[in-house]
PDB file of N, CA and C in Angstrom:
ATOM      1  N   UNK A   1     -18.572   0.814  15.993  1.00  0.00           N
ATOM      2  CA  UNK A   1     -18.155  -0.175  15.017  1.00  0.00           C
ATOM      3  C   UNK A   1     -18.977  -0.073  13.735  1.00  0.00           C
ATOM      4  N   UNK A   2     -19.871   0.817  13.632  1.00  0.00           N
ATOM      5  CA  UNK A   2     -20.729   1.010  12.708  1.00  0.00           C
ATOM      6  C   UNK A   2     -20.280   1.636  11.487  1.00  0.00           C
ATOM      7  N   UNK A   3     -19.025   2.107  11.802  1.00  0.00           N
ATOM      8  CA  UNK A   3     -18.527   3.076  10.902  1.00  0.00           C
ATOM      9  C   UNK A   3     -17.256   2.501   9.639  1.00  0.00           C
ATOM     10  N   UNK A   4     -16.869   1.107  10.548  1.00  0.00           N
ATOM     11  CA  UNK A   4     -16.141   0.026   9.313  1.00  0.00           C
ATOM     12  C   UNK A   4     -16.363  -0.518   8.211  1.00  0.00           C
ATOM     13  N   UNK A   5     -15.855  -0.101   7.165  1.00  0.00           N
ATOM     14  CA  UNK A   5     -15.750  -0.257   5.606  1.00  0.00           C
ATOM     15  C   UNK A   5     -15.315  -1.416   5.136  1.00  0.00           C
ATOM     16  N   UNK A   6     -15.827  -2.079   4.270  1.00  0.00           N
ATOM     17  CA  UNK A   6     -14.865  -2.896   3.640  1.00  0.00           C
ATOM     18  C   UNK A   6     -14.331  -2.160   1.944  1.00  0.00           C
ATOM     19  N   UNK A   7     -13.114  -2.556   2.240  1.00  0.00           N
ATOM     20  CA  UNK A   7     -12.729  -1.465   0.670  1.00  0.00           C
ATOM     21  C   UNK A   7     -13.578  -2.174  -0.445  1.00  0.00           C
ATOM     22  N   UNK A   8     -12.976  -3.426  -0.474  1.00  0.00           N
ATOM     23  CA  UNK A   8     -13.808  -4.185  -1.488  1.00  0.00           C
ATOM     24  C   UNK A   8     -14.653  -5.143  -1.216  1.00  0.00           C
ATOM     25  N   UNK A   9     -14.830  -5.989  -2.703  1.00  0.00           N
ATOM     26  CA  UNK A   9     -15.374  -7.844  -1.998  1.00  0.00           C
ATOM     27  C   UNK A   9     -14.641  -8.729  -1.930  1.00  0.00           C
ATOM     28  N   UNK A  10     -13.051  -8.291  -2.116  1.00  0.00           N
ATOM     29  CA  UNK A  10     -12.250  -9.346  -2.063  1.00  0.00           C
ATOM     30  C   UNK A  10     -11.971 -10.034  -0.945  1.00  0.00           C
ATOM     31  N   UNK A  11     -12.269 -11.356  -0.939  1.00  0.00           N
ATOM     32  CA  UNK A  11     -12.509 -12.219   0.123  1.00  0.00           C
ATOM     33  C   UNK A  11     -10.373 -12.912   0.701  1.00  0.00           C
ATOM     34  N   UNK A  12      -9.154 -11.886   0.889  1.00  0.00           N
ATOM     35  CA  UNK A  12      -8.233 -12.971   1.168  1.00  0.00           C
ATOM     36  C   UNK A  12      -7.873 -13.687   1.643  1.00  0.00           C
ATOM     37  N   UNK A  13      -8.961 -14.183   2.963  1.00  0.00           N
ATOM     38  CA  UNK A  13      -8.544 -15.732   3.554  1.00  0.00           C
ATOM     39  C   UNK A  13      -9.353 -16.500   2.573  1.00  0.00           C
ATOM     40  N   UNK A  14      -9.895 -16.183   1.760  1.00  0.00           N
ATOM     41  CA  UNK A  14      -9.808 -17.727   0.744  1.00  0.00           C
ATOM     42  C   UNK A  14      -9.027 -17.825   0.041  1.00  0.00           C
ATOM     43  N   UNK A  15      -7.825 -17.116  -0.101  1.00  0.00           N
ATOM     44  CA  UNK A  15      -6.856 -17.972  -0.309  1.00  0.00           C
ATOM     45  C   UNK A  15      -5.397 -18.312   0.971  1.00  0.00           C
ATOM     46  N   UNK A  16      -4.446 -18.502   0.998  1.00  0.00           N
ATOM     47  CA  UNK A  16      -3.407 -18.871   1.734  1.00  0.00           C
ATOM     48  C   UNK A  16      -2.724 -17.600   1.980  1.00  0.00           C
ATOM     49  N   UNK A  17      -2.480 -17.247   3.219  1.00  0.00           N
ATOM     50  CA  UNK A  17      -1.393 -15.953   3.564  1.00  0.00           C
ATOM     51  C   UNK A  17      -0.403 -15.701   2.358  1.00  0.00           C
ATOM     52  N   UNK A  18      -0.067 -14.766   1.841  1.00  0.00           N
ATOM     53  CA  UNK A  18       1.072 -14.236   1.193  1.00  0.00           C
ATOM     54  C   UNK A  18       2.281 -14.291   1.862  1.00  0.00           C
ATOM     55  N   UNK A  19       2.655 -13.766   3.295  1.00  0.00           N
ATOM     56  CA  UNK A  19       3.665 -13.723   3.555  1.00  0.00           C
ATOM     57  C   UNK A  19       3.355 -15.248   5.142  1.00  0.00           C
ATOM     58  N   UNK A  20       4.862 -15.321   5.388  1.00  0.00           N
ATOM     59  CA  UNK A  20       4.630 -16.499   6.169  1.00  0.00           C
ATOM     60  C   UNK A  20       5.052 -16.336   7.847  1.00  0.00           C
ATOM     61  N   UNK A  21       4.977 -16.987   8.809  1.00  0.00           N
ATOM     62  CA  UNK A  21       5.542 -16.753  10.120  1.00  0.00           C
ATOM     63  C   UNK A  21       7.297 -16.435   9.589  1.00  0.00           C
ATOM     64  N   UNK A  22       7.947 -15.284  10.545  1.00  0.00           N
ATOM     65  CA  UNK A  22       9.453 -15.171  10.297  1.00  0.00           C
ATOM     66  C   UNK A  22       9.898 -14.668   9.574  1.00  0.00           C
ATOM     67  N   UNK A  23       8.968 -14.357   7.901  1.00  0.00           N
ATOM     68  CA  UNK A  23       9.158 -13.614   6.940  1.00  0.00           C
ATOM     69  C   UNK A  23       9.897 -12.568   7.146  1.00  0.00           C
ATOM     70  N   UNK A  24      11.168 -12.122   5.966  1.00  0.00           N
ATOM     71  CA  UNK A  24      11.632 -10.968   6.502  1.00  0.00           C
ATOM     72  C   UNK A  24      10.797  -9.608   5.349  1.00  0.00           C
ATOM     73  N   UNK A  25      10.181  -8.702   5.755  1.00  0.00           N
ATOM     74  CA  UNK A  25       9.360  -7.896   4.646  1.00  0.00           C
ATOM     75  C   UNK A  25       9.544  -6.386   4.908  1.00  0.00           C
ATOM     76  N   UNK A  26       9.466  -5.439   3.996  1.00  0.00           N
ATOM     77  CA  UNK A  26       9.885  -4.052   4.224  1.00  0.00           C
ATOM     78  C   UNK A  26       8.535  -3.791   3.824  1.00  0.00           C
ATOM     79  N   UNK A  27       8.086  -2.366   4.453  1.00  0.00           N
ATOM     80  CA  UNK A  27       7.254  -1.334   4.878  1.00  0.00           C
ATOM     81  C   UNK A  27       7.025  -1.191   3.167  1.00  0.00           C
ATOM     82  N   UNK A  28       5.910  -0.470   2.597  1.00  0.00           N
ATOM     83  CA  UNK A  28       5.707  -0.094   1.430  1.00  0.00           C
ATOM     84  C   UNK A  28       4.990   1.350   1.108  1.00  0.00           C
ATOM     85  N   UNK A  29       4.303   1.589   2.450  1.00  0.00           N
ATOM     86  CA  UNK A  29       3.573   3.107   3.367  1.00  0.00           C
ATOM     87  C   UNK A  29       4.143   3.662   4.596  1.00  0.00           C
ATOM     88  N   UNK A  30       3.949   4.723   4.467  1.00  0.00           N
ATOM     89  CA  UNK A  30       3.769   5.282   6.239  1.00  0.00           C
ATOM     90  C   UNK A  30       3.075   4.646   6.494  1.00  0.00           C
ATOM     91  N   UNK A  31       2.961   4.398   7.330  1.00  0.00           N
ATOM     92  CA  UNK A  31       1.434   3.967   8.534  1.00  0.00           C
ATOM     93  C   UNK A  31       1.072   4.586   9.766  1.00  0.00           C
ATOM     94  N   UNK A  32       0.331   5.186   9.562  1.00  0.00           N
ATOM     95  CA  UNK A  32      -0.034   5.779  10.941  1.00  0.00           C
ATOM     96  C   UNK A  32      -1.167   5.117  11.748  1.00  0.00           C
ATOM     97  N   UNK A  33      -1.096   5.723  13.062  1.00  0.00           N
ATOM     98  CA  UNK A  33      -2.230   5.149  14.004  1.00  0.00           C
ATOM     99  C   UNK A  33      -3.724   5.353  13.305  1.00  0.00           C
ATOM    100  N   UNK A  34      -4.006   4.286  13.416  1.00  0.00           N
ATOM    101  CA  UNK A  34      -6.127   4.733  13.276  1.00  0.00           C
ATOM    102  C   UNK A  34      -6.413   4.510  14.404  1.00  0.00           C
ATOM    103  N   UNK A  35      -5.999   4.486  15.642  1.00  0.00           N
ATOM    104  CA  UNK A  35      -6.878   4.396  16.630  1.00  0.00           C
ATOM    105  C   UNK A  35      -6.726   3.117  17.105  1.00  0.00           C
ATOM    106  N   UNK A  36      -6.191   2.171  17.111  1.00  0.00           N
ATOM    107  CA  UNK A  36      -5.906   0.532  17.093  1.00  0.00           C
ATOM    108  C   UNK A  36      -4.565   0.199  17.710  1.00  0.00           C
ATOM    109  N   UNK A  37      -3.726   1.314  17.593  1.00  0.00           N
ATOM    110  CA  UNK A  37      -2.275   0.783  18.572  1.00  0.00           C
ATOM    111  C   UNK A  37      -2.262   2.214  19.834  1.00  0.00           C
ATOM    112  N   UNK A  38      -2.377   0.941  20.919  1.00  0.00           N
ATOM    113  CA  UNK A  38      -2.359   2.089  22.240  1.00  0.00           C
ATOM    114  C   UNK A  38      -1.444   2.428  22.699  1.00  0.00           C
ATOM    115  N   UNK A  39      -1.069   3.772  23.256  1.00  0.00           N
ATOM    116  CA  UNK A  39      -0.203   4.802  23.997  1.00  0.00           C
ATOM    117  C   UNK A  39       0.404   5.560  22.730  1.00  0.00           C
ATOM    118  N   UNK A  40       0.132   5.588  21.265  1.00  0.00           N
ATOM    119  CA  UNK A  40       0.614   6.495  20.324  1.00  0.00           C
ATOM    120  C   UNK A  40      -1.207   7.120  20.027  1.00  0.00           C
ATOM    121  N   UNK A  41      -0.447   8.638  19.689  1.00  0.00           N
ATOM    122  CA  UNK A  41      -1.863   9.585  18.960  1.00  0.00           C
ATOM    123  C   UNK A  41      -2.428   9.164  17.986  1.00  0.00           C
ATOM    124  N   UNK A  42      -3.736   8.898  17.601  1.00  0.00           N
ATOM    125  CA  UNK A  42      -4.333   8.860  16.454  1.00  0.00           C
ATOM    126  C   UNK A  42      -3.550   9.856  15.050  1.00  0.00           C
ATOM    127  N   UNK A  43      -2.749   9.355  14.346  1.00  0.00           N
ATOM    128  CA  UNK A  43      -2.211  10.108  13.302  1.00  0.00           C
ATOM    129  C   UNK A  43      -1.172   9.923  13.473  1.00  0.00           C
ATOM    130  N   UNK A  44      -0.819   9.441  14.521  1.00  0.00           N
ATOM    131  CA  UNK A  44       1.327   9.127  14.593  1.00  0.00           C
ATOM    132  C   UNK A  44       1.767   7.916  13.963  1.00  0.00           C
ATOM    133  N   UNK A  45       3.100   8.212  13.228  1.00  0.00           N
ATOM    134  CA  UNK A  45       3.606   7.575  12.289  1.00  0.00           C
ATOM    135  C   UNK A  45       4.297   6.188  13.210  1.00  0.00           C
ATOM    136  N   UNK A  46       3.565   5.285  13.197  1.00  0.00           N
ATOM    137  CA  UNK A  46       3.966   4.256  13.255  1.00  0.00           C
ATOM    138  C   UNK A  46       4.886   3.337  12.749  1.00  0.00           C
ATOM    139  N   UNK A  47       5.617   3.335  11.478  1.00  0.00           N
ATOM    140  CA  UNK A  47       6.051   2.565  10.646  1.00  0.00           C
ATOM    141  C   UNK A  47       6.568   3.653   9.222  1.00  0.00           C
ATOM    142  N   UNK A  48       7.736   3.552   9.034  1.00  0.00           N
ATOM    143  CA  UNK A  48       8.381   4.774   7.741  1.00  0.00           C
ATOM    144  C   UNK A  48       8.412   3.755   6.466  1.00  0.00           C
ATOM    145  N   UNK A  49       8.010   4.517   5.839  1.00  0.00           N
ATOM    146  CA  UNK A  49       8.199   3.307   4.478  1.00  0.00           C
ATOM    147  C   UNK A  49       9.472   3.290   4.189  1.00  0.00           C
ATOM    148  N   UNK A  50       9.959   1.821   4.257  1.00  0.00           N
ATOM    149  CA  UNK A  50      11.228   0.882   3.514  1.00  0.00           C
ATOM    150  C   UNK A  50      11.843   0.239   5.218  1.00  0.00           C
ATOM    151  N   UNK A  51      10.773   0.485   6.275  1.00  0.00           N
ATOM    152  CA  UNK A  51      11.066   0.234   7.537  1.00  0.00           C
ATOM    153  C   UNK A  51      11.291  -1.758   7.283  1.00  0.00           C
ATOM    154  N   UNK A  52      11.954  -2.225   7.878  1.00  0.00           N
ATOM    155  CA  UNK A  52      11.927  -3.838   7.667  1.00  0.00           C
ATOM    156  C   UNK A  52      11.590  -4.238   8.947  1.00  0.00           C
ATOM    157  N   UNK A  53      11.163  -5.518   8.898  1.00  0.00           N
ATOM    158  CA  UNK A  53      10.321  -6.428   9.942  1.00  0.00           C
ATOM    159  C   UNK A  53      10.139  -7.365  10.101  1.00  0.00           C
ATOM    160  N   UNK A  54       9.705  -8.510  10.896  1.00  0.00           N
ATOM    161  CA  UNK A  54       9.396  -9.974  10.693  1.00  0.00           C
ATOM    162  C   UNK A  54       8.104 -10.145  10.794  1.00  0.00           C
ATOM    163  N   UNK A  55       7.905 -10.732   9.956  1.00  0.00           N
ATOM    164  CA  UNK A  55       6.147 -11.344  10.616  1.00  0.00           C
ATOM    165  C   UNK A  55       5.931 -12.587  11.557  1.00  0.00           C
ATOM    166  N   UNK A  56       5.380 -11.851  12.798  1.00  0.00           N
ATOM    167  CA  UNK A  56       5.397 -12.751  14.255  1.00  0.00           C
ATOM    168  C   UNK A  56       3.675 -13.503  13.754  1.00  0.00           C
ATOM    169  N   UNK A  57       3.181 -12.870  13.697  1.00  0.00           N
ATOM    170  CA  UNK A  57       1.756 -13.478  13.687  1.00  0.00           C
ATOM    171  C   UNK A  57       1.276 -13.192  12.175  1.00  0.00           C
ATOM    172  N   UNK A  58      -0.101 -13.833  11.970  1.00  0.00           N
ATOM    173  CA  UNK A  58      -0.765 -13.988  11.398  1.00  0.00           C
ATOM    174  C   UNK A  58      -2.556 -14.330  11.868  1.00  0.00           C
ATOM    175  N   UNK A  59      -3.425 -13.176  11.589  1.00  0.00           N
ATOM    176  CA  UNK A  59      -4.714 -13.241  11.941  1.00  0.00           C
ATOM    177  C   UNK A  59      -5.568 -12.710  11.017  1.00  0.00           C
ATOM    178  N   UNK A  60      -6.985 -12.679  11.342  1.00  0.00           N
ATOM    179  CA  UNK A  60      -7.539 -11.854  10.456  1.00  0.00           C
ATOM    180  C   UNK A  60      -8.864 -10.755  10.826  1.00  0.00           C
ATOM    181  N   UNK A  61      -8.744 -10.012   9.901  1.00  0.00           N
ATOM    182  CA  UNK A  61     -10.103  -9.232  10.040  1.00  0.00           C
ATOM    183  C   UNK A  61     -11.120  -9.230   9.154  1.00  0.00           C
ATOM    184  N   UNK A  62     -12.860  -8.602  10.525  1.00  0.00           N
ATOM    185  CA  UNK A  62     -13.829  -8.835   9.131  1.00  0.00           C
ATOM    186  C   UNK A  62     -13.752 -10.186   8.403  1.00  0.00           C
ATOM    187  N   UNK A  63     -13.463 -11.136   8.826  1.00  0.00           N
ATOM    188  CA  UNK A  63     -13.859 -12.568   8.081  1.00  0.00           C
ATOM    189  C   UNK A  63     -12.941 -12.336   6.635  1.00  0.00           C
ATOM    190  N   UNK A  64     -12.381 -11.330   6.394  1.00  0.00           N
ATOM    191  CA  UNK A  64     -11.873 -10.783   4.999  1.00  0.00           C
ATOM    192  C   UNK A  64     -10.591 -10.573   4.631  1.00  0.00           C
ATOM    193  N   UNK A  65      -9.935 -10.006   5.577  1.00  0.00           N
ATOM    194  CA  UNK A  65      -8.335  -9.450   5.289  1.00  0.00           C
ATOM    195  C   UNK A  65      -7.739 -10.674   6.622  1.00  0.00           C
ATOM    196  N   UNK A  66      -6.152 -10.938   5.935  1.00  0.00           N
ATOM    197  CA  UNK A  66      -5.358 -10.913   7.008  1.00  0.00           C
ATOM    198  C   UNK A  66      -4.841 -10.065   7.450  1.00  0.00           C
ATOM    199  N   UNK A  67      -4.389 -10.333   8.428  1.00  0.00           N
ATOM    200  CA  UNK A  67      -3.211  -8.903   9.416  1.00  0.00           C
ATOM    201  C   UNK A  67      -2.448  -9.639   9.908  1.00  0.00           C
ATOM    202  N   UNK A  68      -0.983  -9.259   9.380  1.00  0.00           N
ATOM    203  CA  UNK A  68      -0.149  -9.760   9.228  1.00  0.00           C
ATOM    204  C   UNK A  68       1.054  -8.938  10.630  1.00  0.00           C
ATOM    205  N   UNK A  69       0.923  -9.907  12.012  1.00  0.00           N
ATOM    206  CA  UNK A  69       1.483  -8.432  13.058  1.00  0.00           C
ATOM    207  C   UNK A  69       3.011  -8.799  12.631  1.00  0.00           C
ATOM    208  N   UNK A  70       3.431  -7.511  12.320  1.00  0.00           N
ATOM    209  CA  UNK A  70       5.385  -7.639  11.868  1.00  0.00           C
ATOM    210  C   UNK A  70       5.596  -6.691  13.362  1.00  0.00           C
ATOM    211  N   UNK A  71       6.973  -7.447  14.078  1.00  0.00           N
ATOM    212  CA  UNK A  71       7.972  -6.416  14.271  1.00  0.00           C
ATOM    213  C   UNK A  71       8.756  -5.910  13.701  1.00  0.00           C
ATOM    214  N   UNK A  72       8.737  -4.784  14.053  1.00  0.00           N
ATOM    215  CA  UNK A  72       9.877  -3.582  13.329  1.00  0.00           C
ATOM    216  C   UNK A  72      11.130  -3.552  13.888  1.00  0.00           C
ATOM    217  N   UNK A  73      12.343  -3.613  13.412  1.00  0.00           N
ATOM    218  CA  UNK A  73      13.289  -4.247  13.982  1.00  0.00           C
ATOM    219  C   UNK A  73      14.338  -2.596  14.565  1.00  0.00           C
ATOM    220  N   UNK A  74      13.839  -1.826  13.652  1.00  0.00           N
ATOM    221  CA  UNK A  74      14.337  -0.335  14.387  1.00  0.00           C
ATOM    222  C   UNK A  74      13.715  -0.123  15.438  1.00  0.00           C
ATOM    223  N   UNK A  75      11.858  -0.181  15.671  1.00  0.00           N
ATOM    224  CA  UNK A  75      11.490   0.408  16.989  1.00  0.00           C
ATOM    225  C   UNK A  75      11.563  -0.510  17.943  1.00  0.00           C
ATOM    226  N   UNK A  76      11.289  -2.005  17.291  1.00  0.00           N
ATOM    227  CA  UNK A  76      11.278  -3.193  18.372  1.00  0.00           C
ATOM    228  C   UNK A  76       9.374  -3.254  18.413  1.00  0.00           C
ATOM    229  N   UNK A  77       8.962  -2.148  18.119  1.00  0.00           N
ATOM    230  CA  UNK A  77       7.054  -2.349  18.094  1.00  0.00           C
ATOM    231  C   UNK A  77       6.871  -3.589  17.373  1.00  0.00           C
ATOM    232  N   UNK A  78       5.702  -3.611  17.464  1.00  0.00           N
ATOM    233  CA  UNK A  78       4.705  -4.701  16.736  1.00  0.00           C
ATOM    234  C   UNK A  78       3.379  -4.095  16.314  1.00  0.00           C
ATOM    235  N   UNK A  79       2.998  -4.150  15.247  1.00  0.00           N
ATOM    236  CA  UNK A  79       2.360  -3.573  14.489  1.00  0.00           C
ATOM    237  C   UNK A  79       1.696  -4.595  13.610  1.00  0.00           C
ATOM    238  N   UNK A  80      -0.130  -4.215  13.662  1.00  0.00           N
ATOM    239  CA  UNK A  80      -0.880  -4.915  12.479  1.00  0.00           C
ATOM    240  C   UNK A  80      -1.059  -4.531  11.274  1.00  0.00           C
ATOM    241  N   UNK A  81      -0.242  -4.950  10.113  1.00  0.00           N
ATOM    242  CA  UNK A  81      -0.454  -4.876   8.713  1.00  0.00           C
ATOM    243  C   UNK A  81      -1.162  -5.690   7.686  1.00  0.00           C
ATOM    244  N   UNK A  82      -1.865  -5.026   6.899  1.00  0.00           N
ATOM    245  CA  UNK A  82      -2.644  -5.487   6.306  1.00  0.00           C
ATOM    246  C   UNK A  82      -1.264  -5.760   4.720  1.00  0.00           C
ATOM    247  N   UNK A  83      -1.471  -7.484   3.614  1.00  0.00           N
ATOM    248  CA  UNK A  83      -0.685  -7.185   2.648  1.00  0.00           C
ATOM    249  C   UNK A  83      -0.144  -6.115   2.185  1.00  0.00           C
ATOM    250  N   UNK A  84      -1.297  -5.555   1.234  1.00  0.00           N
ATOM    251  CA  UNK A  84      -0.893  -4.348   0.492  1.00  0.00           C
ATOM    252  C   UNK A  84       0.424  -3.451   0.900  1.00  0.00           C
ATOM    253  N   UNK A  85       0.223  -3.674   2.045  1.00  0.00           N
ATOM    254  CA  UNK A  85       1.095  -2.482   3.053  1.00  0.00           C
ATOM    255  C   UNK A  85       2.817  -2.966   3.085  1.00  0.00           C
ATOM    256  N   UNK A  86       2.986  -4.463   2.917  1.00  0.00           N
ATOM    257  CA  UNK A  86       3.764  -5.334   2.803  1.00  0.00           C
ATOM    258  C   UNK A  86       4.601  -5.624   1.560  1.00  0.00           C
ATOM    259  N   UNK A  87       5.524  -5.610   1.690  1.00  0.00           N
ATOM    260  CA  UNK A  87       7.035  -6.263   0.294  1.00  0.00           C
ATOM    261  C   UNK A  87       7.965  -7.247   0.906  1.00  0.00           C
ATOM    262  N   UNK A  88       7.680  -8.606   0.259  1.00  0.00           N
ATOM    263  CA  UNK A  88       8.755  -9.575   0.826  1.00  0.00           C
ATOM    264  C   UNK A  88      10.371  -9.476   0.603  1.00  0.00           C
ATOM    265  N   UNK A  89      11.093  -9.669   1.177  1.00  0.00           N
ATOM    266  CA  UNK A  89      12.249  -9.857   1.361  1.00  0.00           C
ATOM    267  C   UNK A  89      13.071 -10.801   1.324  1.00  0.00           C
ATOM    268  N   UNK A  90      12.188 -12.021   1.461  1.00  0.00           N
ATOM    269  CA  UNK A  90      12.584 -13.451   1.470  1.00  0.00           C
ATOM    270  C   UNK A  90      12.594 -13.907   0.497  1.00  0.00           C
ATOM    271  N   UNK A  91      11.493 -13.731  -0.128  1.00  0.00           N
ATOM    272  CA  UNK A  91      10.660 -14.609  -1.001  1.00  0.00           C
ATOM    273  C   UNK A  91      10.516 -13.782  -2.786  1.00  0.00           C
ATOM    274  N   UNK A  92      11.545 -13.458  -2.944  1.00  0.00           N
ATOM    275  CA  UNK A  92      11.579 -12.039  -3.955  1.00  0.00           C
ATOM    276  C   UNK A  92      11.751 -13.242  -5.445  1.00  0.00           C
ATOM    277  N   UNK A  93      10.537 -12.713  -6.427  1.00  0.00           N
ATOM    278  CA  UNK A  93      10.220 -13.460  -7.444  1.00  0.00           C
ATOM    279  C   UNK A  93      11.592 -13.407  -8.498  1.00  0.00           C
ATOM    280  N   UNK A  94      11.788 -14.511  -9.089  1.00  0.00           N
ATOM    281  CA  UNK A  94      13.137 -14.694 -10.006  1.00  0.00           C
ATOM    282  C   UNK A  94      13.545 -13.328 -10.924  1.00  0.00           C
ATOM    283  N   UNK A  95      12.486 -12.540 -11.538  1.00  0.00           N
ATOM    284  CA  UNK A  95      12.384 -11.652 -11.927  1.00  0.00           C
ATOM    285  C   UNK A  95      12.960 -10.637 -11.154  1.00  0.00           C
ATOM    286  N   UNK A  96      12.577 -10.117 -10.190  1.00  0.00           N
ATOM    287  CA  UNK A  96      13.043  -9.107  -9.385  1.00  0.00           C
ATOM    288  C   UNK A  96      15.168  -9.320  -8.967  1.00  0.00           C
ATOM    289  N   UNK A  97      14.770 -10.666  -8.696  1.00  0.00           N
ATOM    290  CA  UNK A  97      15.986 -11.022  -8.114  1.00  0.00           C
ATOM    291  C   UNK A  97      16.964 -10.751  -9.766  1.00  0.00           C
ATOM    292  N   UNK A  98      16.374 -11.312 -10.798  1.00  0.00           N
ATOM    293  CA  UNK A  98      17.597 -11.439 -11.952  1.00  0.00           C
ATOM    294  C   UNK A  98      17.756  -9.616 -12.421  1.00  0.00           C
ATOM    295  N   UNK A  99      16.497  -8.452 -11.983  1.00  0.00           N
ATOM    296  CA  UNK A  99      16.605  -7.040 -11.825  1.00  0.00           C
ATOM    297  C   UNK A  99      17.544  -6.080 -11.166  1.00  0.00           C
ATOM    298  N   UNK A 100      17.627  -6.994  -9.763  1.00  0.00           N
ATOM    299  CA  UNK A 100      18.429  -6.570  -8.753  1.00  0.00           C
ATOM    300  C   UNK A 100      20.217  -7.315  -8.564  1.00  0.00           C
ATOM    301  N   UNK A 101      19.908  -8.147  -9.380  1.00  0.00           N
ATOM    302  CA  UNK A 101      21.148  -8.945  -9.472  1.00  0.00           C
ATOM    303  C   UNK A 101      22.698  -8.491  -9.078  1.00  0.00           C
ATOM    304  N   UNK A 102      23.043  -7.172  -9.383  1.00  0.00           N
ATOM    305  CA  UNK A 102      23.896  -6.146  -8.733  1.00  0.00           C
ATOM    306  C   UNK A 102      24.194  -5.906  -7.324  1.00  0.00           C
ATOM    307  N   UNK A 103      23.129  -6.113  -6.850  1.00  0.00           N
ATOM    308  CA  UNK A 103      23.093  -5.555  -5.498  1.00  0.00           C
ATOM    309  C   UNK A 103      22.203  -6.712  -4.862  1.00  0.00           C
ATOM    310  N   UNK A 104      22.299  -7.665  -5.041  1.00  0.00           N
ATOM    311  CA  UNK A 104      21.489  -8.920  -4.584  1.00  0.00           C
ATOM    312  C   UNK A 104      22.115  -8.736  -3.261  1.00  0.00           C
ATOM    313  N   UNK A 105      23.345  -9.029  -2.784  1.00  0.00           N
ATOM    314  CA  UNK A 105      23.978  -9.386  -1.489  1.00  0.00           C
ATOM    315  C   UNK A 105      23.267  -8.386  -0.499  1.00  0.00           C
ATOM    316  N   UNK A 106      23.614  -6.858  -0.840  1.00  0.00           N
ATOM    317  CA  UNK A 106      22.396  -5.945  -0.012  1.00  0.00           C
ATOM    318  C   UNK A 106      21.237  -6.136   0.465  1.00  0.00           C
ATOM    319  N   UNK A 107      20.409  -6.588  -0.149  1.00  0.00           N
ATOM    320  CA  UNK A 107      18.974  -7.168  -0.751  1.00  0.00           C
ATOM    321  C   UNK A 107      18.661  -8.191   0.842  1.00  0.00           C
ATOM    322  N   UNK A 108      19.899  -8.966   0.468  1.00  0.00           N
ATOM    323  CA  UNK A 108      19.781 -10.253   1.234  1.00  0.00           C
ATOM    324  C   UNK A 108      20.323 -10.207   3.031  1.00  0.00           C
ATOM    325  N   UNK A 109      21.234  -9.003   2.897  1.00  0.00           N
ATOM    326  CA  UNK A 109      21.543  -8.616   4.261  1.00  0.00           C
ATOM    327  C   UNK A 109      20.916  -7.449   4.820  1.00  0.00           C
ATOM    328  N   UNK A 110      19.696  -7.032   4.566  1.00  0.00           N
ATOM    329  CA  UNK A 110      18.726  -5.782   4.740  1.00  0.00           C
ATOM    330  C   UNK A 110      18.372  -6.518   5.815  1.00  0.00           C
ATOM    331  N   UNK A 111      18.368  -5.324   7.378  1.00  0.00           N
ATOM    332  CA  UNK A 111      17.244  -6.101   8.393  1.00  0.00           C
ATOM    333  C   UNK A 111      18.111  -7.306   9.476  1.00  0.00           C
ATOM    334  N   UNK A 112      19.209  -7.994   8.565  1.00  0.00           N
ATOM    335  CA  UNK A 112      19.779  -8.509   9.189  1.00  0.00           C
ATOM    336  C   UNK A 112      20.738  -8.612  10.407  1.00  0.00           C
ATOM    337  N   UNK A 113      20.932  -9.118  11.747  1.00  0.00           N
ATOM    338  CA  UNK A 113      22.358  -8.831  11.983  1.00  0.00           C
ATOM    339  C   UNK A 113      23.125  -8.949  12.126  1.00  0.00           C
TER     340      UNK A 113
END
């Protein structure tokens, strides 16, 4: 355990989760194993970016980050994500939405079934 980094000093449980229980949110990385999800290889792709998911839980690490566990609704896994890694689906700012406005209905039935 000696070997855990913190990227920064940004402290995000002082403020309020970003995303919420149920959230619907798409992938933003690959993600592969570090060693933390068991019966896959260290380096196996866990999660494809634009993969969609719900967020079942909410916890944290290091006193510092949340981890946000989403299921993935293609593999059925459950997987711990950190924000960054995360794009809401639900909760898409007026901006984006008046961007996407074309294809809003898509948008809104992604993930769904």
């Amino acid at each position: 355990m000696g070997d855990i980094k913190r990227e920064d000093d940004a402290v995000e449980i002082a403020e309020a989760p970003r995303f919420a229980y149920g959230e619907r949110v798409a992938c933003r990385t690959v993600v592969r194993n570090d060693g933390t999800f068991p019966g896959k290889d260290i380096g196996a792709v866990l999660v494809q970016r634009g993969d969609i998911g719900y967020v079942r839980a909410i916890g944290t690490f290091l006193q510092q980050y949340y981890i946000y566990t989403v299921e993935w609704v293609g593999s059925g896994q459950q997987v711990g994500m950190r924000a960054k890694e995360l794009c809401t689906l639900d909760a898409l700012p007026p901006e984006v939405l008046e961007r996407f406005s074309d294809r809003l209905e898509d948008l809104r039935s992604l993930g769904r079934a």
